[in-house]
Each structure stands twice: as C-alpha cells, then as structure tokens.
N, C-alpha and C. Protein backbone atom coordinates (compact mmCIF):
# COMPACT_ATOMS: atom_id res chain seq x y z
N UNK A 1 8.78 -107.37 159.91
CA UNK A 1 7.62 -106.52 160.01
C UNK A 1 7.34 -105.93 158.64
N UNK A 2 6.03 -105.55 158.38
CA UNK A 2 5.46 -104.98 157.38
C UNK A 2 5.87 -103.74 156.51
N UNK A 3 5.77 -102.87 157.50
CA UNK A 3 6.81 -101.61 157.35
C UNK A 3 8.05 -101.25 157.72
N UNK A 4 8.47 -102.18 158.21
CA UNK A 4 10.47 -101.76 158.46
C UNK A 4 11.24 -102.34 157.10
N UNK A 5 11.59 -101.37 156.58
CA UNK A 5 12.66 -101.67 155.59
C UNK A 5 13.70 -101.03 155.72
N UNK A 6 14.91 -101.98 155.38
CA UNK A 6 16.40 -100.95 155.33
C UNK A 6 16.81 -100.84 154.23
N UNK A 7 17.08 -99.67 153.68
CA UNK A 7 18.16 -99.36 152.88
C UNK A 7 19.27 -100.42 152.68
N UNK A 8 19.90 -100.88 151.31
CA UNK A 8 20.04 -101.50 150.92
C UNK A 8 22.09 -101.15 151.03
N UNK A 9 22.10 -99.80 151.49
CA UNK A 9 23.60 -98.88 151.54
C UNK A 9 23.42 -99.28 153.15
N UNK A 10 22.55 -99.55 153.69
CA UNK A 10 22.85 -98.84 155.19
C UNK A 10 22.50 -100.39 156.66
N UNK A 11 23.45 -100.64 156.62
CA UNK A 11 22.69 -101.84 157.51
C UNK A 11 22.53 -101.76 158.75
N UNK A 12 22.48 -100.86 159.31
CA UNK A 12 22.52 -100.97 160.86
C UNK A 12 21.15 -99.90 161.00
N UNK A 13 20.85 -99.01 159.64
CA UNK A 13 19.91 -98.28 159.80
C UNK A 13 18.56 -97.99 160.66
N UNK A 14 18.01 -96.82 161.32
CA UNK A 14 16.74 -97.33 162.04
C UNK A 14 15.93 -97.66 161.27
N UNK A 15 14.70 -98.49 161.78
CA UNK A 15 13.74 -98.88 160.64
C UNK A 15 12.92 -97.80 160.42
N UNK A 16 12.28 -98.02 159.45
CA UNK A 16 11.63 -96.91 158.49
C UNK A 16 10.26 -97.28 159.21
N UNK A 17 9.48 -96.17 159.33
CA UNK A 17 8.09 -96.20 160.02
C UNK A 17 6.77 -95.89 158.46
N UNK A 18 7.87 -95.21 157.87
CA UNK A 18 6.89 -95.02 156.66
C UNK A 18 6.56 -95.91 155.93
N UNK A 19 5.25 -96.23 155.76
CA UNK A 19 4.37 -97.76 155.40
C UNK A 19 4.10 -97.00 153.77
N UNK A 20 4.88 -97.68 152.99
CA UNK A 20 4.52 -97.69 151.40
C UNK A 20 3.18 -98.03 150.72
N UNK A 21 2.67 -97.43 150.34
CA UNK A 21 1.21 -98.40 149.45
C UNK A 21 1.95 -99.35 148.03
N UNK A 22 1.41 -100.03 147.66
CA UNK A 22 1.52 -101.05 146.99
C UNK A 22 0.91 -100.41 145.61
N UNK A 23 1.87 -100.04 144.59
CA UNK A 23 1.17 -99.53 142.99
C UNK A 23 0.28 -100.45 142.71
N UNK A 24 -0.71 -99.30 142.62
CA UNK A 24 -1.81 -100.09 141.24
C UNK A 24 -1.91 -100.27 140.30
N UNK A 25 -2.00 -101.33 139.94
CA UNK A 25 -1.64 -102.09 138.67
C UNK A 25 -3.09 -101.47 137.51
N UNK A 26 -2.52 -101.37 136.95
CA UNK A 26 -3.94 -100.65 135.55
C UNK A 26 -3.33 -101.23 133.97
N UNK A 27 -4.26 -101.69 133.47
CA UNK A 27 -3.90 -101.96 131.98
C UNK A 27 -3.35 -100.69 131.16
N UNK A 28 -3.23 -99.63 131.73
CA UNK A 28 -2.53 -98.27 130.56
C UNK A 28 -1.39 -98.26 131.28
N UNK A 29 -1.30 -98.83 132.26
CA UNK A 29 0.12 -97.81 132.80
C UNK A 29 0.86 -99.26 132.54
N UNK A 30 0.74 -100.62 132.42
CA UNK A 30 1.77 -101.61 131.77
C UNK A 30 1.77 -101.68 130.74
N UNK A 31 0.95 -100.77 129.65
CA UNK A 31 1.49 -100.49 128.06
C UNK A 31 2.22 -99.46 128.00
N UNK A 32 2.27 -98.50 128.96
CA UNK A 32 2.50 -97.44 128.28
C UNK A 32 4.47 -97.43 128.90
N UNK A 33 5.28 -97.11 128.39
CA UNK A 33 6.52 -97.54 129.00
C UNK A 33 6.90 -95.98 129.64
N UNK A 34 6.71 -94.77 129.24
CA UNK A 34 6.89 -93.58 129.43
C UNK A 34 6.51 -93.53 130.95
N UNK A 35 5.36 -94.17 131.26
CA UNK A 35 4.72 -94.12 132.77
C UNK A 35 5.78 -95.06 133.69
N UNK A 36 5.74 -95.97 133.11
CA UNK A 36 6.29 -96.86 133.88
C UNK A 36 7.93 -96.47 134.30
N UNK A 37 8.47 -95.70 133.55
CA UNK A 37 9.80 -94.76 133.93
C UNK A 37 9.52 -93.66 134.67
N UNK A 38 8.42 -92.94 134.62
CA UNK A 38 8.13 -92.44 135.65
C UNK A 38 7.98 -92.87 137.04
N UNK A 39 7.16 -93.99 137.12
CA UNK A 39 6.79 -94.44 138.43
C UNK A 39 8.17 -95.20 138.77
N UNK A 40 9.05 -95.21 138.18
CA UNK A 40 10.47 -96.38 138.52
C UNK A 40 11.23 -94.50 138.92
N UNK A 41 11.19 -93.40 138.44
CA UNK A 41 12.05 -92.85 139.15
C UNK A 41 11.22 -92.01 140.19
N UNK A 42 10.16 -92.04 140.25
CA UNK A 42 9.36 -91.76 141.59
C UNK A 42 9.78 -92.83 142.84
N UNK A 43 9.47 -94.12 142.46
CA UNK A 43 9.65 -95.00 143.52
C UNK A 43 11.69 -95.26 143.66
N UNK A 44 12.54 -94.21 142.90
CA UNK A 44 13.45 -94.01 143.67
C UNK A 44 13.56 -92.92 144.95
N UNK A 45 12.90 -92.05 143.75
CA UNK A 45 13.10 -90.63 144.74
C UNK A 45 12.48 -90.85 145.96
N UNK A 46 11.23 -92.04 146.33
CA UNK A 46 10.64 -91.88 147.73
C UNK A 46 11.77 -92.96 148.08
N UNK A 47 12.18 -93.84 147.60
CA UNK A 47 13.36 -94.78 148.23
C UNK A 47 14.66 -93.37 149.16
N UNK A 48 14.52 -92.44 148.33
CA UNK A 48 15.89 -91.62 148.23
C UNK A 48 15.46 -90.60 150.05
N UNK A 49 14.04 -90.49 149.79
CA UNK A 49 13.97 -89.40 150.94
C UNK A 49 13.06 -90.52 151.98
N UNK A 50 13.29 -91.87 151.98
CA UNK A 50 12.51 -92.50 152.97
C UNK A 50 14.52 -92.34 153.80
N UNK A 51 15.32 -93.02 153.32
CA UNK A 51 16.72 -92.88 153.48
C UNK A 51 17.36 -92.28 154.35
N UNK A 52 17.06 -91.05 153.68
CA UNK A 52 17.16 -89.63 154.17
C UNK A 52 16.75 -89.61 155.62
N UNK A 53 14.91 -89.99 155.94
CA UNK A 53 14.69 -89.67 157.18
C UNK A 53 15.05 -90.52 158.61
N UNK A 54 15.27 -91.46 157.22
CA UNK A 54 16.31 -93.03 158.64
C UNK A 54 17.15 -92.18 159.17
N UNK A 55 18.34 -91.50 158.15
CA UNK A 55 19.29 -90.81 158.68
C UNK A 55 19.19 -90.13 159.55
N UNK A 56 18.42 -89.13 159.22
CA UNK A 56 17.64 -87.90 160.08
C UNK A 56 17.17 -88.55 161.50
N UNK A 57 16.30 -89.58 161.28
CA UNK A 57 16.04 -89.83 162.76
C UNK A 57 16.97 -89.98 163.81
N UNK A 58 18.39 -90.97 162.93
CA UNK A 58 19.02 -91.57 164.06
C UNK A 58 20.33 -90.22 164.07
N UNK A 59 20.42 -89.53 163.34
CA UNK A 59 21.34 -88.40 164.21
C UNK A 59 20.41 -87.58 164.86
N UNK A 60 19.23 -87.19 164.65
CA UNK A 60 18.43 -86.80 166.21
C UNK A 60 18.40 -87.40 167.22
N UNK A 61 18.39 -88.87 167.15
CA UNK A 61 18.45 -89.61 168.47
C UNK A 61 20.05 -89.50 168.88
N UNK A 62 20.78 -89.70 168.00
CA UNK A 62 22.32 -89.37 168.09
C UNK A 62 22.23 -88.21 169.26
N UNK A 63 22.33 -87.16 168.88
CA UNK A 63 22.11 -85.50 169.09
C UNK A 63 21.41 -85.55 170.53
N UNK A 64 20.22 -86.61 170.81
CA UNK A 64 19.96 -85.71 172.10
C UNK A 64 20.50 -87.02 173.11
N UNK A 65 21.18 -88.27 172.90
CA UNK A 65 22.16 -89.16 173.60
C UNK A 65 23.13 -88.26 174.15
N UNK A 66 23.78 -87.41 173.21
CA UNK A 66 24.83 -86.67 173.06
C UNK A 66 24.48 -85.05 174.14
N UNK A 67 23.42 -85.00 173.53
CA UNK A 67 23.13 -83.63 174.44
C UNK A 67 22.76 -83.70 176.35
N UNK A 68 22.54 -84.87 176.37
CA UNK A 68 21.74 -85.30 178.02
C UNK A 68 23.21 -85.58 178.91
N UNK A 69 24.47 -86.28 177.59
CA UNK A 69 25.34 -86.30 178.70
C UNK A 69 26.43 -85.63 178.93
N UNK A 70 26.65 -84.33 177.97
CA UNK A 70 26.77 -82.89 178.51
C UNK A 70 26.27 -82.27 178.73
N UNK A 71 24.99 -82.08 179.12
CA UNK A 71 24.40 -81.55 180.26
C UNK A 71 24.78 -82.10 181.70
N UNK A 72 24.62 -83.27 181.86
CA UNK A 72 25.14 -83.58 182.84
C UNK A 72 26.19 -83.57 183.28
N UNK A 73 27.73 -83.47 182.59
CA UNK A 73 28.74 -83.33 182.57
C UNK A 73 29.05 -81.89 182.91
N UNK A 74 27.98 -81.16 182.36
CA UNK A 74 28.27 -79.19 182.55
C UNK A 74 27.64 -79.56 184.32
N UNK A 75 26.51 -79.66 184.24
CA UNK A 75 26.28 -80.03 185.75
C UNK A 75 27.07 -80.07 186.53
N UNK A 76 27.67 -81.31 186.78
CA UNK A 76 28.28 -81.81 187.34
C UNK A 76 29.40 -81.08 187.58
N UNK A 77 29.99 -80.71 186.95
CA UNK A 77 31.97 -80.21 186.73
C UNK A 77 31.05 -78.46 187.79
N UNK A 78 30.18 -77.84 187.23
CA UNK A 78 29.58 -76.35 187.54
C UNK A 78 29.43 -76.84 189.77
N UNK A 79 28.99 -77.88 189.87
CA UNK A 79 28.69 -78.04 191.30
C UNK A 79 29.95 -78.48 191.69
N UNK A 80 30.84 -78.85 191.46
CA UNK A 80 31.92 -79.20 191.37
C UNK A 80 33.09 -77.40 191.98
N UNK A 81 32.41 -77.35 191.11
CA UNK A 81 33.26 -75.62 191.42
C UNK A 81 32.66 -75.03 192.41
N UNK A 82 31.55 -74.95 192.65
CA UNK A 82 30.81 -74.54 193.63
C UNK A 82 31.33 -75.07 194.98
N UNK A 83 31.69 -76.34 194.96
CA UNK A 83 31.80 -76.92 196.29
C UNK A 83 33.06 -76.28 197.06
N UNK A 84 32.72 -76.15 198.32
CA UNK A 84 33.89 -75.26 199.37
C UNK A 84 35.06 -76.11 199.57
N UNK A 85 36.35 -75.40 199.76
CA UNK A 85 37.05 -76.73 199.60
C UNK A 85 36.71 -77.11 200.73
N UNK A 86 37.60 -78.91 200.82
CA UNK A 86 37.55 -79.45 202.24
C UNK A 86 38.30 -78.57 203.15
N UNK A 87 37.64 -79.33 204.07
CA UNK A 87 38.17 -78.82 205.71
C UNK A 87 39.96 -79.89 206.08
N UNK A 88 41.05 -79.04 205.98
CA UNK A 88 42.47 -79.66 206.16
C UNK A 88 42.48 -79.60 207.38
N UNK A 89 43.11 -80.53 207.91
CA UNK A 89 43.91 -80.64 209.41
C UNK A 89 45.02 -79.83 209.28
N UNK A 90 45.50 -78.99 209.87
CA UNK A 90 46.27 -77.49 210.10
C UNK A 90 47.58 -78.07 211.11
N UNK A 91 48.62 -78.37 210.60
CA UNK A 91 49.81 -79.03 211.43
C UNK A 91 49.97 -77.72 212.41
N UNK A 92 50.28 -78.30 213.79
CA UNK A 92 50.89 -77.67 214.96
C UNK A 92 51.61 -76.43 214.68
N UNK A 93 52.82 -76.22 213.37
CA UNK A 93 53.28 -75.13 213.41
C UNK A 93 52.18 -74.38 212.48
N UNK A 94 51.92 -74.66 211.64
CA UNK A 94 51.23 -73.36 211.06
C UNK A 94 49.55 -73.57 211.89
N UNK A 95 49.23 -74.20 213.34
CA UNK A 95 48.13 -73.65 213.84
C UNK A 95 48.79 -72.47 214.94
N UNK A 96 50.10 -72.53 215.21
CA UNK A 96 50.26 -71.30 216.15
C UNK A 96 50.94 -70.10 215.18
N UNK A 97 51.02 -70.83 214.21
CA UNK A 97 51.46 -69.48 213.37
C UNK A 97 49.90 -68.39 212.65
N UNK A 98 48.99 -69.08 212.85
CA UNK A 98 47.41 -68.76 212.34
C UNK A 98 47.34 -68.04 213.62
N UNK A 99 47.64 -68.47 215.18
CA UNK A 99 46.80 -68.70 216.46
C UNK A 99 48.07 -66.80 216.43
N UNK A 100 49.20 -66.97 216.19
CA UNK A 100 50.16 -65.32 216.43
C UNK A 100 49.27 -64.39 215.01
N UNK A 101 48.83 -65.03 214.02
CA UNK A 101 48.10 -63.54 213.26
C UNK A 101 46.62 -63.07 213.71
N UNK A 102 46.14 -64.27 214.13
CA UNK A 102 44.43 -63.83 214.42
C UNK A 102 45.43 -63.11 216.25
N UNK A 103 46.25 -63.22 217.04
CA UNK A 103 46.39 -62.12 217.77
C UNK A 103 47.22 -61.02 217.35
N UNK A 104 48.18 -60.85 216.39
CA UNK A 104 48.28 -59.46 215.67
C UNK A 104 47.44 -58.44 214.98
N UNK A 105 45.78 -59.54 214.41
CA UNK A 105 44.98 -58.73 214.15
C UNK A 105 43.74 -58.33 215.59
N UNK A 106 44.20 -58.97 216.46
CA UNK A 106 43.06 -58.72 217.40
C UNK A 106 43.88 -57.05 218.36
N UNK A 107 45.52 -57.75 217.93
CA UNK A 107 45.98 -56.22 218.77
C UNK A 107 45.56 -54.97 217.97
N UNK A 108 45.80 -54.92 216.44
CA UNK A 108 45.89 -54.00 215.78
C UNK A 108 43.84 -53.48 215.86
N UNK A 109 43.06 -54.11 215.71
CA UNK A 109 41.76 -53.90 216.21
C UNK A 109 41.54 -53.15 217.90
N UNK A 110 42.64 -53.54 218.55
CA UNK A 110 42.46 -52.28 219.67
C UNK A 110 42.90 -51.34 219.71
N UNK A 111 43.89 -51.24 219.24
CA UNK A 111 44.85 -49.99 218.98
C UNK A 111 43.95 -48.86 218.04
N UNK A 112 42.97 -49.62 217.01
CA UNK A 112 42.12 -48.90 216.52
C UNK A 112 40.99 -48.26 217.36
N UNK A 113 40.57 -49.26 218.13
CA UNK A 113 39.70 -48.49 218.95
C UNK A 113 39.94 -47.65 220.16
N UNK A 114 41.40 -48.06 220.66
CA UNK A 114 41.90 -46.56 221.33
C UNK A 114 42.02 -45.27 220.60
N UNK A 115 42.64 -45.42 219.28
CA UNK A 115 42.55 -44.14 219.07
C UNK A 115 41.40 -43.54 218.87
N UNK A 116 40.27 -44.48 217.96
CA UNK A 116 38.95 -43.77 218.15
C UNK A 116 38.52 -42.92 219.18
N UNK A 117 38.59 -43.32 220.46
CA UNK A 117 38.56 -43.04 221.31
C UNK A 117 38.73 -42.01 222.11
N UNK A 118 40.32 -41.87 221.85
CA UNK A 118 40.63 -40.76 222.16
C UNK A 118 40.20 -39.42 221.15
N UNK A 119 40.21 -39.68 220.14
CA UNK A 119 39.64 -38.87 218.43
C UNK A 119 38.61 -38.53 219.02
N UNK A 120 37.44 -39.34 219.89
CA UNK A 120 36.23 -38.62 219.86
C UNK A 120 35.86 -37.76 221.62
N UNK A 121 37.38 -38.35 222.11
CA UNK A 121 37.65 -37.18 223.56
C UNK A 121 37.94 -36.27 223.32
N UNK A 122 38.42 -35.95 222.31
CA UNK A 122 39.24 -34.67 222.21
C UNK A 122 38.08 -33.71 221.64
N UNK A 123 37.15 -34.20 220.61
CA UNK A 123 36.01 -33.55 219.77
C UNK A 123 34.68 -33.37 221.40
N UNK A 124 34.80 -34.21 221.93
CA UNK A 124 33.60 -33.75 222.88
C UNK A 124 34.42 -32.41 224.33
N UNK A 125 35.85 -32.88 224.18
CA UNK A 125 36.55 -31.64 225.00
C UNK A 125 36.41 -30.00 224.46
N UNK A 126 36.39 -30.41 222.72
CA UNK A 126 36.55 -29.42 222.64
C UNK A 126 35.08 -28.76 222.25
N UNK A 127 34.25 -29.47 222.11
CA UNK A 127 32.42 -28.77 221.96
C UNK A 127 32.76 -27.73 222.83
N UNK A 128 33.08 -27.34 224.57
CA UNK A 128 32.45 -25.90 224.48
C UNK A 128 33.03 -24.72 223.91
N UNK A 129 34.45 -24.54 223.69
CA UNK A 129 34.34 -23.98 222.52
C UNK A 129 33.72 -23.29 221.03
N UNK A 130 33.24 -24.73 221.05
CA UNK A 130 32.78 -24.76 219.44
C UNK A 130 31.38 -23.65 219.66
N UNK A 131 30.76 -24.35 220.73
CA UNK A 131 29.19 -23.55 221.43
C UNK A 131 29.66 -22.54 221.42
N UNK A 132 30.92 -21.57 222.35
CA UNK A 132 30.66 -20.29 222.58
C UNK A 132 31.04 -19.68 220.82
N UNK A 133 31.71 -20.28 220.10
CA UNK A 133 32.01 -19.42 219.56
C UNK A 133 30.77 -19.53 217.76
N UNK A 134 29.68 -20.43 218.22
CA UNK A 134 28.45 -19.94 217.21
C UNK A 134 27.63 -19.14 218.02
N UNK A 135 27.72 -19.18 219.65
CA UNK A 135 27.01 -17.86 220.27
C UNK A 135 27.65 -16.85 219.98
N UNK A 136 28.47 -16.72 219.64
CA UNK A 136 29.01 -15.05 219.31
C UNK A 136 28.70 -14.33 217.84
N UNK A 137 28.69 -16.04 216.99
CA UNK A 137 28.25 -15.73 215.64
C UNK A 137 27.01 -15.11 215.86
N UNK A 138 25.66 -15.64 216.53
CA UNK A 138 24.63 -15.53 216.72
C UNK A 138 24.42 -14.30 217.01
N UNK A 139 25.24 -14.33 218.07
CA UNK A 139 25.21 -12.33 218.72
C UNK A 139 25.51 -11.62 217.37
N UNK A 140 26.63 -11.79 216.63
CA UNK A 140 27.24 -11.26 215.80
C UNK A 140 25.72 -10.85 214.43
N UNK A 141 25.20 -12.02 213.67
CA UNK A 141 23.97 -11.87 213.20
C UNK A 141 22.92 -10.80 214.28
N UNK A 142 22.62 -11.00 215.27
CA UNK A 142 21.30 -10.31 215.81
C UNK A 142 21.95 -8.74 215.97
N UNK A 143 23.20 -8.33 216.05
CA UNK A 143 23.58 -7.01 216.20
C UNK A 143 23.31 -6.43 214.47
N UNK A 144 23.69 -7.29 213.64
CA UNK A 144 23.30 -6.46 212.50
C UNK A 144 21.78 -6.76 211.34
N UNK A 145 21.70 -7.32 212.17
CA UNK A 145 19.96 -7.47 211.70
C UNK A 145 19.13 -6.40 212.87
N UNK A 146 20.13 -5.35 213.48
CA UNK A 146 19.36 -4.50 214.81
C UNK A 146 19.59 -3.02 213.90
N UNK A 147 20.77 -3.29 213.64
CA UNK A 147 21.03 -2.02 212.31
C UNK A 147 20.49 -1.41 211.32
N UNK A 148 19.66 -2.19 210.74
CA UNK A 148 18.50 -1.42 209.68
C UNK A 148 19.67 -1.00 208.49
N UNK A 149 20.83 -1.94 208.52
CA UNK A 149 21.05 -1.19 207.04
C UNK A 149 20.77 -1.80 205.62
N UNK A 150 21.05 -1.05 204.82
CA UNK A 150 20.56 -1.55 203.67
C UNK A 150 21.67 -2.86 202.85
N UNK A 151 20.81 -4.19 202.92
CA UNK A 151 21.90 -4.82 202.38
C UNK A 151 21.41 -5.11 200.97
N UNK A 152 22.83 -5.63 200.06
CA UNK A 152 22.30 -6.11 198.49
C UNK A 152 21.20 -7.39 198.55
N UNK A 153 20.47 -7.08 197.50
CA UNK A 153 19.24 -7.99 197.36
C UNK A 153 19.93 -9.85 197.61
N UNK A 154 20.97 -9.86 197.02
CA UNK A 154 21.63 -11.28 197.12
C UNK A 154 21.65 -11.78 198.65
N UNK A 155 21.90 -10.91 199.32
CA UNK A 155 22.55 -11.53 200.70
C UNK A 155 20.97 -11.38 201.64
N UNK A 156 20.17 -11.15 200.87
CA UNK A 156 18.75 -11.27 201.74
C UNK A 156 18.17 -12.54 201.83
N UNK A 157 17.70 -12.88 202.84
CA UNK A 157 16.96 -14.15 203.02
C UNK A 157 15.76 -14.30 201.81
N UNK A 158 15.53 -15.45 201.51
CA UNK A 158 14.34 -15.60 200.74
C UNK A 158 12.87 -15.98 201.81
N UNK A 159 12.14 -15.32 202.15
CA UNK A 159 10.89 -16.00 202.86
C UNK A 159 10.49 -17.26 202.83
C-alpha cells in the first residue's frame, strides 16, 4: 500500500496511516547543499515522530486489549463473591444436632415470653395503686392551690 510504511528498527510495527507528500524538486534547493541538509534532517525528524506514533498507537491498542480483560476479570472474581454459597447436604448427625439448637432456641424464646408476661401482670396488678396514689397527689395540689399562699415566682406556672 501507498501509505503503510515500517520503520526500518521495527518489524512487526503497525502501519503508519500518515501519507507523506513527495519533495519538490526546485532548481535552488539542488544547488544549494545547506537546504538540502536541512530537508535530509527534517525528513528524519518526521521519520523520527511518524515512529513514535506507530509506537503510540500500538501500546494504546496494547492498553485497552489489556484493560477489557481486567475488567472482566474484576467482574467476574466481584460476582463471584457475591454469590451465596451452595446449598450442602447436612449429614444425619449434624441435621439433629441443628434440629436440638433450633429447639433450644425455640425453648429459650418461650421462657422469654413467659416472663414478659408475667412482667406485664404484675405492672397491670399493680396500676390501682399507682391511680390512687396520683389521686392523692391531685388532692394534695388542689388543697394548696385552695390556700392562697404566697409562693416564689419560680414554682409558678407560666400561662
């Protein structure tokens, strides 16, 4: 092809997409030798950075070969962890040894709710109590709010 050239260091290189123009030939610039060393280390230096972008291309293509299949690899290993373990078949002794704790915790779950139980018999036994003795408070307030005495500004209600 027209425009694929390789580097002359590099043989496996990608091809070069950059299409060179062809120097124009002029009667001053094949007398003059000063030019013509110019244009010989110009047409290295674009030799030097056409090179360059071979390189450049193919470790970008490198780079994202490289990047797609750790991503997928992070993927993969991340759902991997996620997953629940399997479901084991549970040998005979340790299913009645599972089958005696799920009933040690089902006893200890009643035993909780008896005592609740009783905890909240004893609190509703003892409400009338509790009643007579904020009616007495109550009495206790309305006898000295009947008194008219003078109390400190602190202990007065705010409106």
């Amino acid at each position: 092809m027209a425009g694929d050239s390789l580097a002359p260091s590099q043989t496996g290189a990608t091809p070069n997409r950059l299409k060179r123009k062809a120097p124009a030939s002029s009667p001053v610039a094949s007398s003059s030798t000063s030019l013509g060393a110019d244009e010989a280390a110009g047409e290295e230096d674009i030799e030097e950075l056409e090179r360059e972008v071979a390189d450049l291309g193919r470790r970008i293509l490198e780079r994202r070969r490289d990047a797609a299949v750790r991503y997928t690899k992070a993927v993969a290993t991340r759902l991997l962890g996620l997953r629940p373990p399997a479901c084991v078949e549970i040998p005979s002794e340790a299913q009645a040894a599972a089958e005696t704790l799920h009933v040690e915790a089902e006893q200890n779950r009643i035993e909780k709710v008896k005592t609740l139980k009783l905890k909240t018999e004893a609190n509703i036994a003892a409400l009338p109590k509790v009643v007579e003795q904020i009616k007495e408070c109550v009495a206790r307030m309305d006898k000295l709010e009947r008194l008219n005495l003078s109390t400190h500004p602190v202990y007065e209600r705010k409106p």
